[in-house]
Protein backbone atom coordinates (compact mmCIF):
# COMPACT_ATOMS: atom_id res chain seq x y z
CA UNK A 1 -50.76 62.47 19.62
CA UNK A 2 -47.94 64.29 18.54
CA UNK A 3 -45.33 61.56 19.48
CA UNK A 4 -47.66 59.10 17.38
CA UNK A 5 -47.39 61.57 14.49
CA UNK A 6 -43.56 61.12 14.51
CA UNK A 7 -43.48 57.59 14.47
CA UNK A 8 -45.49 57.07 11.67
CA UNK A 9 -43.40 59.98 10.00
CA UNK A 10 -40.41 58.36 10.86
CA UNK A 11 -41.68 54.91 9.74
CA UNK A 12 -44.03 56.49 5.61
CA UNK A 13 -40.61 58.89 5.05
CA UNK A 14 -38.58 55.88 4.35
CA UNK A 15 -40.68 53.85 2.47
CA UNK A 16 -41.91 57.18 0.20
CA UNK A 17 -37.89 57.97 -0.42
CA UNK A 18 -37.45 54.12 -1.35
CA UNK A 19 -40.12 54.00 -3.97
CA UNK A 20 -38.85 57.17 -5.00
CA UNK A 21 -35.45 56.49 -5.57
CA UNK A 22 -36.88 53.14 -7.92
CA UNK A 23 -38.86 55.47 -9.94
CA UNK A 24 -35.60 58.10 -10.13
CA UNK A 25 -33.86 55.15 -11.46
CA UNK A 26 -36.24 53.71 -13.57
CA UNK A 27 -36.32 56.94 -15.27
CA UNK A 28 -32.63 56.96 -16.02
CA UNK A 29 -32.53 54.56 -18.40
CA UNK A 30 -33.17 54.10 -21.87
CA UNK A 31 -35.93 51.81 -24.11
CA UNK A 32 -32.67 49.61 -25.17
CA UNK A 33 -31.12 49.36 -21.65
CA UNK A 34 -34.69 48.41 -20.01
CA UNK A 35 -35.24 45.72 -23.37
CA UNK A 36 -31.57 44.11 -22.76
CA UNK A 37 -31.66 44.17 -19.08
CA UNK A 38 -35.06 42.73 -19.24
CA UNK A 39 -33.79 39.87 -21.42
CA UNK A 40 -31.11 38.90 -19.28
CA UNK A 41 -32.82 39.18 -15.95
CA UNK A 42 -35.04 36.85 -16.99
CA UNK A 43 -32.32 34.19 -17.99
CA UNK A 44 -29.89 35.44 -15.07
CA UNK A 45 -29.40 32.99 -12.18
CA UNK A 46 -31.26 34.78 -9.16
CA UNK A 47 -29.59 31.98 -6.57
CA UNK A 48 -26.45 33.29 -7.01
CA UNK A 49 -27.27 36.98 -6.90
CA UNK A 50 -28.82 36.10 -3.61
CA UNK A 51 -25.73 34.35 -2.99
CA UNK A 52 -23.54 37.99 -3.63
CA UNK A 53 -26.13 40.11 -1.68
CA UNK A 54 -25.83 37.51 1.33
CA UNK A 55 -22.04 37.76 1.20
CA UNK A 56 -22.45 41.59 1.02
CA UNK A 57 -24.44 41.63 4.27
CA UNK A 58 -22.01 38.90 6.16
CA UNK A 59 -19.58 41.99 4.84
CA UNK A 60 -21.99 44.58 7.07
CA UNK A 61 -22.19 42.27 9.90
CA UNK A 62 -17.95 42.19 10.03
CA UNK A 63 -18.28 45.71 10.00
CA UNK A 64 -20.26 45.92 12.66
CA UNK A 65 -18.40 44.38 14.97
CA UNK A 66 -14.81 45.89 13.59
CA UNK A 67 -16.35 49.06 14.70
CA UNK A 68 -17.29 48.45 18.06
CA UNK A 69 -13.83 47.23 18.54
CA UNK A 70 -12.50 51.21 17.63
CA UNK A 71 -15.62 52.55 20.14
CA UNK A 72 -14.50 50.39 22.94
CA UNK A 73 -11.04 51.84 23.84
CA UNK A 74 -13.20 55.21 24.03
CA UNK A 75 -15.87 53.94 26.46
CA UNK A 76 -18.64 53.40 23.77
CA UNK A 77 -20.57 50.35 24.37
CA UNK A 78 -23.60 50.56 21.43
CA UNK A 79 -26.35 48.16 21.08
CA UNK A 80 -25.81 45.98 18.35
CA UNK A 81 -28.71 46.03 16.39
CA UNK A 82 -28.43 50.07 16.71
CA UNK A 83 -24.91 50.01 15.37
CA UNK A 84 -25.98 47.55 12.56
CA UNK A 85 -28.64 49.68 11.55
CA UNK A 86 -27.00 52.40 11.33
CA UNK A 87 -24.41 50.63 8.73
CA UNK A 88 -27.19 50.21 6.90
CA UNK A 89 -28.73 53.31 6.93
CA UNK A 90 -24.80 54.96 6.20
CA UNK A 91 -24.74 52.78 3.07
CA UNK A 92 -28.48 53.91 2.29
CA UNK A 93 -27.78 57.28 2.15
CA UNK A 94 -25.04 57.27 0.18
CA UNK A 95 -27.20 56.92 -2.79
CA UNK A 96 -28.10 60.58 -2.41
CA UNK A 97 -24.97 62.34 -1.72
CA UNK A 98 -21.49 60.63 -1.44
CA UNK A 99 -20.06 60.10 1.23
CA UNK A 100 -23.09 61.49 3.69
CA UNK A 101 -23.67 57.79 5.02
CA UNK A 102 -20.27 58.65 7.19
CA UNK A 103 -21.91 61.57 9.18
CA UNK A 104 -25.28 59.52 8.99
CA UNK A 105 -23.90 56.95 11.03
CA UNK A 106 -22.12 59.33 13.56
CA UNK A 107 -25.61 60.55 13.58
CA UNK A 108 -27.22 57.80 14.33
CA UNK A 109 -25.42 56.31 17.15
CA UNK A 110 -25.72 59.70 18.62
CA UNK A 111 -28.94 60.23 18.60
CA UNK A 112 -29.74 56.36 19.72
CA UNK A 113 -26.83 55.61 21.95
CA UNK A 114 -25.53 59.53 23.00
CA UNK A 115 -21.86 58.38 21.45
CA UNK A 116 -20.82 61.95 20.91
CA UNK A 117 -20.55 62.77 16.94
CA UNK A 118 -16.70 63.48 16.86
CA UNK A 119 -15.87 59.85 18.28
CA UNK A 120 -18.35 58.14 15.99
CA UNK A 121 -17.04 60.10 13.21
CA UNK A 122 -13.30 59.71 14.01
CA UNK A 123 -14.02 55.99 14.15
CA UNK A 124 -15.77 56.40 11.09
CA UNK A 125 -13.09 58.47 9.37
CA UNK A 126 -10.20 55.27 11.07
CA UNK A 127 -12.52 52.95 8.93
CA UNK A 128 -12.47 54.53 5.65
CA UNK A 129 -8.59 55.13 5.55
CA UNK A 130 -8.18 51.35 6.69
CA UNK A 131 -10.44 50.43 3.71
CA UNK A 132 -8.64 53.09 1.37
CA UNK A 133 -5.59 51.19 1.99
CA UNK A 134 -7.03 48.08 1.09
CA UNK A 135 -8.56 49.85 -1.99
CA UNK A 136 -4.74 50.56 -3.15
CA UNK A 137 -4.14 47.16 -2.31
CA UNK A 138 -6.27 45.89 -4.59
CA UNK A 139 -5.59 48.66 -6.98
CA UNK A 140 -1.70 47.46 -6.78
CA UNK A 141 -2.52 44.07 -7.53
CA UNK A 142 -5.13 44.66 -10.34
CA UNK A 143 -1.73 47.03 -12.06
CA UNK A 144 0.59 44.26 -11.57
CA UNK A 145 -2.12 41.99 -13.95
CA UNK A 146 -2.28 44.55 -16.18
CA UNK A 147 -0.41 47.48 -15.75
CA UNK A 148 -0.83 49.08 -19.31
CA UNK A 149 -4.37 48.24 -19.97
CA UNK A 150 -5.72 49.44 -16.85
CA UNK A 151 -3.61 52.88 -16.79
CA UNK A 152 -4.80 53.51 -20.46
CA UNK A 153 -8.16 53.00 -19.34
CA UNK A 154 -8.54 55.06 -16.57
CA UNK A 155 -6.45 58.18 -18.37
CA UNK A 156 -9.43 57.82 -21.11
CA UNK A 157 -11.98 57.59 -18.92
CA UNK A 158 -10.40 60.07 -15.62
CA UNK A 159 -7.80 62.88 -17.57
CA UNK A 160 -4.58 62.95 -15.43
CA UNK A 161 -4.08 66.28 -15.40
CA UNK A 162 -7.72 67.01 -14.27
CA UNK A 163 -7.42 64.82 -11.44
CA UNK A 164 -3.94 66.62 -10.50
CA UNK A 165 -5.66 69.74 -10.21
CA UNK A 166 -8.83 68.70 -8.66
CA UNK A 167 -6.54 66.96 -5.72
CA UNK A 168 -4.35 70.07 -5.52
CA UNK A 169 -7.16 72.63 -5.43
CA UNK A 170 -8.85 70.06 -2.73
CA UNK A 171 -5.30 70.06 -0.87
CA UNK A 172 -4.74 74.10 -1.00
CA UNK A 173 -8.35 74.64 0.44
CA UNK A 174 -8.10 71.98 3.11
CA UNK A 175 -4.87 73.50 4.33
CA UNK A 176 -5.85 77.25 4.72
CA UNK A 177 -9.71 76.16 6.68
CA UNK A 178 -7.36 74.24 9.27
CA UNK A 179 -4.88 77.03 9.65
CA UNK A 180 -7.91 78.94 9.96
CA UNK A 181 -9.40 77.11 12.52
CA UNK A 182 -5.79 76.57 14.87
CA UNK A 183 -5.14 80.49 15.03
CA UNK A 184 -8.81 82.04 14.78
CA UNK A 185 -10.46 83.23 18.11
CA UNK A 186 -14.08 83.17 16.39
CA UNK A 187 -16.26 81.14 18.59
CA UNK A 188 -17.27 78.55 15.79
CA UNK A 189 -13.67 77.76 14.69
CA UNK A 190 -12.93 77.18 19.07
CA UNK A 191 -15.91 74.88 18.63
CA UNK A 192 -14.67 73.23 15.67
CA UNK A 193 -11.08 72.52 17.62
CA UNK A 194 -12.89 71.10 20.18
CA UNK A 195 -14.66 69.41 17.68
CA UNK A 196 -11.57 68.18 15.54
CA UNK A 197 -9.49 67.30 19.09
CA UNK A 198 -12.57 64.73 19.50
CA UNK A 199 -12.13 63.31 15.76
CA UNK A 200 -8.52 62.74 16.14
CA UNK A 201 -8.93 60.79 19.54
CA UNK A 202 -11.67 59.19 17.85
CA UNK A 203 -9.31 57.91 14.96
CA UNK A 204 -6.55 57.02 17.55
CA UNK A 205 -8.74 54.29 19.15
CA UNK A 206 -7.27 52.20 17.14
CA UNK A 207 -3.74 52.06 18.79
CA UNK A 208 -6.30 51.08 21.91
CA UNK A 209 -8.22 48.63 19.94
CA UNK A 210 -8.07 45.27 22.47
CA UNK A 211 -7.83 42.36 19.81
CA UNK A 212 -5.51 43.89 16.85
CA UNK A 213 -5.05 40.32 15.38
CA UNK A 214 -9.16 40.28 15.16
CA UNK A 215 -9.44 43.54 13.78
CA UNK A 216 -6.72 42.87 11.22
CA UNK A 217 -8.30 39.59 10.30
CA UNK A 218 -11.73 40.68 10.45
CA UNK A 219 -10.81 43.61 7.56
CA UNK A 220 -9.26 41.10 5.13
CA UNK A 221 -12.68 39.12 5.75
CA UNK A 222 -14.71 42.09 5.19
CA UNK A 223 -12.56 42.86 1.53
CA UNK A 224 -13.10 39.66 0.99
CA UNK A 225 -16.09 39.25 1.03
CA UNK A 226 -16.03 42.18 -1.46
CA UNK A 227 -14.71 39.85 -3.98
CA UNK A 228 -16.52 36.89 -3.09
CA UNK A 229 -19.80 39.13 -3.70
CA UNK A 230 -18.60 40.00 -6.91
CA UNK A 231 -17.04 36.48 -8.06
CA UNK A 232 -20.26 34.91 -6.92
CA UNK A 233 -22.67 37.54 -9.24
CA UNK A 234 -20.58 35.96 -12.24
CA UNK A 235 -22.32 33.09 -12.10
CA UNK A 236 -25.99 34.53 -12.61
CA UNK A 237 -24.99 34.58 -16.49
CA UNK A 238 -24.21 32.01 -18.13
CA UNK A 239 -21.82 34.15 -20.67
CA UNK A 240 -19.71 35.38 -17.74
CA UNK A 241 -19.33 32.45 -15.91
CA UNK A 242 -16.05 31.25 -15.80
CA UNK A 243 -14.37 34.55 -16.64
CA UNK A 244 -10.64 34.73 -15.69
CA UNK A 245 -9.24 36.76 -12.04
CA UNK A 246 -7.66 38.70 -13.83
CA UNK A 247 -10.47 40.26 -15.31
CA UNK A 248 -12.35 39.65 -11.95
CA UNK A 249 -10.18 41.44 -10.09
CA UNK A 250 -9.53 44.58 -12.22
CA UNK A 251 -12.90 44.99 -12.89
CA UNK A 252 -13.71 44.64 -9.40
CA UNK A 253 -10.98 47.49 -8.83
CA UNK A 254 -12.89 49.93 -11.10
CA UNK A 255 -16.31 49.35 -10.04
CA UNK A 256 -15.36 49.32 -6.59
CA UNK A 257 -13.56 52.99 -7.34
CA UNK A 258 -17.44 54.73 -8.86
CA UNK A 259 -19.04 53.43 -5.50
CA UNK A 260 -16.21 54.97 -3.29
CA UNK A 261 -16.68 58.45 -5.52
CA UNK A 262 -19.72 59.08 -6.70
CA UNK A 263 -23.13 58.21 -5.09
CA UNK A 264 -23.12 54.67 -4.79
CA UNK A 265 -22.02 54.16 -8.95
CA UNK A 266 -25.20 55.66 -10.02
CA UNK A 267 -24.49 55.78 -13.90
CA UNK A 268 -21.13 55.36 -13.38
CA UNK A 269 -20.92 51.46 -12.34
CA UNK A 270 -22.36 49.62 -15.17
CA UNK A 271 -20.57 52.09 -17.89
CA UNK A 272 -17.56 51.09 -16.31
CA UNK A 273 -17.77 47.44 -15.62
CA UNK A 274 -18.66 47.12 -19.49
CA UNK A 275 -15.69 49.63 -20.26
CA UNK A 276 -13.25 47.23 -18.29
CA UNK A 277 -14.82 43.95 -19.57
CA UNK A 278 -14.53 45.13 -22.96
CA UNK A 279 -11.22 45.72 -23.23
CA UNK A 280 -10.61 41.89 -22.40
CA UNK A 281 -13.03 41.08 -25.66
CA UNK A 282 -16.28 40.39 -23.84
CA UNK A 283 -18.94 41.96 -25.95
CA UNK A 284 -19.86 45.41 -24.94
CA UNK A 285 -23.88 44.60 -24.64
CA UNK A 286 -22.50 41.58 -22.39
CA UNK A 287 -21.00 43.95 -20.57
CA UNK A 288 -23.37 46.42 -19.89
CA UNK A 289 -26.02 43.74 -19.44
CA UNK A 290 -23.75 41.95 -16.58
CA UNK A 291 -22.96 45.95 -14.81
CA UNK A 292 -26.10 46.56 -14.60
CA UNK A 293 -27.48 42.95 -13.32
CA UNK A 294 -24.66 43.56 -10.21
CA UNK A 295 -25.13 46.78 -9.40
CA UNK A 296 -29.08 46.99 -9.33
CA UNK A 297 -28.65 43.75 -7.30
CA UNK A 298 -26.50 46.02 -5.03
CA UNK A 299 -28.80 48.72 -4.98
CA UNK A 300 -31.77 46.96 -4.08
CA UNK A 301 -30.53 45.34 -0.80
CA UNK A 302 -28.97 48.41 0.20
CA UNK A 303 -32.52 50.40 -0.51
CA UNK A 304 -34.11 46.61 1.22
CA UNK A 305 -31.42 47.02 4.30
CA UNK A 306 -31.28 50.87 4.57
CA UNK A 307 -35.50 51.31 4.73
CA UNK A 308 -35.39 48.02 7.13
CA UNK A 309 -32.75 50.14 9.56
CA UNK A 310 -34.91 52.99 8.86
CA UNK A 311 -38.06 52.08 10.27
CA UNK A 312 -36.53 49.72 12.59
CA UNK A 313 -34.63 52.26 14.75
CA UNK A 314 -37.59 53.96 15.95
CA UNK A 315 -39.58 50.77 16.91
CA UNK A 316 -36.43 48.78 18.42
CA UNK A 317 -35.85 52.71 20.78
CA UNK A 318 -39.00 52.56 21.86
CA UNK A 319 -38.77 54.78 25.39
């Protein structure tokens, strides 16, 4: 009886926190965001924001798979569907707190595949520094378009000197918890070495990694996708389609920024697809119309995906 109870716990949770989180954003916006984005959804092209939230799984799939190529050199052999879900369930519960989809995924290969937390998270950890690069990449390429345009714009909208201090006060504290941790003998900072010694071999599977030339290729593919998700989404409005790269790819840049710091670009995303659009003329309600039309098109396959993983892990682990 009790094991029953679980399951349909584990199964009602989800789908409560889903409709949930639609009503907590529902609630966020205004009578004049709700009229405009009502208008345009209703003239917006819904093949090709299937079209963008296909590409954006295909970019899950890759992912997948790049990460079982950083487990195997560590012995880790997970169930595909398990490691899938749990992708989905990472990017799921990012909308709550950023950056908690990382440990969520750790978590959830542990707890359906015993792949101890410090090798799922080192992978993890590989991943994100991989993608970072990439980020900077981009971020290079988008300044090279339009170097003084984009550095005024993120000075208005991030303050330098904020940021400065922010990374230095971030820096300071990292560096005295780990000097803490090497020369303390208190029994939770000899558990967190232990713990840390398993993160860093988990991050050095990658010098194991069996197919480099696959998990090279299979990164640009996954970044690529990126764009092609977001290039594709121009289409479902007849106003933006045909916009230039150069405003595809900067924008792209800054968008993809408020999803890798704040909670999935809650608020942040639209505001600063408009903000970026604008400054190449496009009309400000254009702007904000087209932000929005993306990102809740984001949002709702990753709420779709991340309640599918959700209740799926418990039925597909049946013991």
């Amino acid at each position: 009886m009790k094991s029953k109870i679980l399951k349909f716990l584990k199964i009602i949770i989800p789908v409560f926190l889903g409709v949930l989180l639609v009503w907590y954003f529902y609630q966020k916006f205004t009578p004049e965001q709700l009229s405009e984005m009502k208008r345009h959804f209703r003239e917006a092209n819904y093949a090709f924001l299937l079209l963008s939230v296909l590409l954006s799984l295909a970019s899950h799939i890759l992912r997948t798979h790049r990460w079982h190529l950083l487990l195997k050199p560590l012995g880790h052999r997970p169930k595909w569907y398990n490691s899938f879900f749990a992708v989905c369930v990472a990017y799921f519960m990012n909308l709550f707190i950023p950056k908690s989809g990382e440990v969520s995924r750790a978590v959830t290969l542990n707890q359906y595949e015993n792949t101890p937390m410090e090798h799922g998270l080192g992978t993890i950890i590989t991943e994100r520094l991989i993608d970072l690069i990439f980020l900077a990449l981009f971020f290079s390429l988008a300044i090279a378009m339009n170097y003084a345009l984009l550095i005024d714009y993120i000075s208005s909208v991030v303050p330098i000197s904020k940021l400065l201090w922010t990374l230095l006060v971030f820096s300071g504290v990292t560096v005295l918890f780990f000097l803490w941790v090497k020369g303390s003998k208190h029994p939770i900072a000899l558990r967190l070495r232990q713990f840390i010694a398993g993160l860093i071999q988990g991050m050095l599977s990658i010098k194991k990694v069996s197919a480099p030339a696959v998990f090279i290729l299979e990164s640009l593919l996954i970044w690529g996708l990126y764009v092609a998700s977001f290039y594709a989404a121009t289409f479902a409005l007849v106003e933006t389609t045909g916009i230039g790269w150069e405003v595809i790819i900067i924008t792209f840049v800054v968008g993809s920024f408020t999803f890798a710091f704040t909670n999935s670009g809650i608020g942040y995303y639209p505001l600063a697809v408009a903000g970026v659009m604008g400054l190449f003329g496009i009309a400000q309600p254009l702007g904000n119309a087209f932000g929005w039309l993306i990102w809740t098109a984001n949002i709702s396959s990753i709420i779709f995906f991340g309640l599918i993983a959700l209740i799926g892990l418990p039925l597909v682990n049946k013991k």
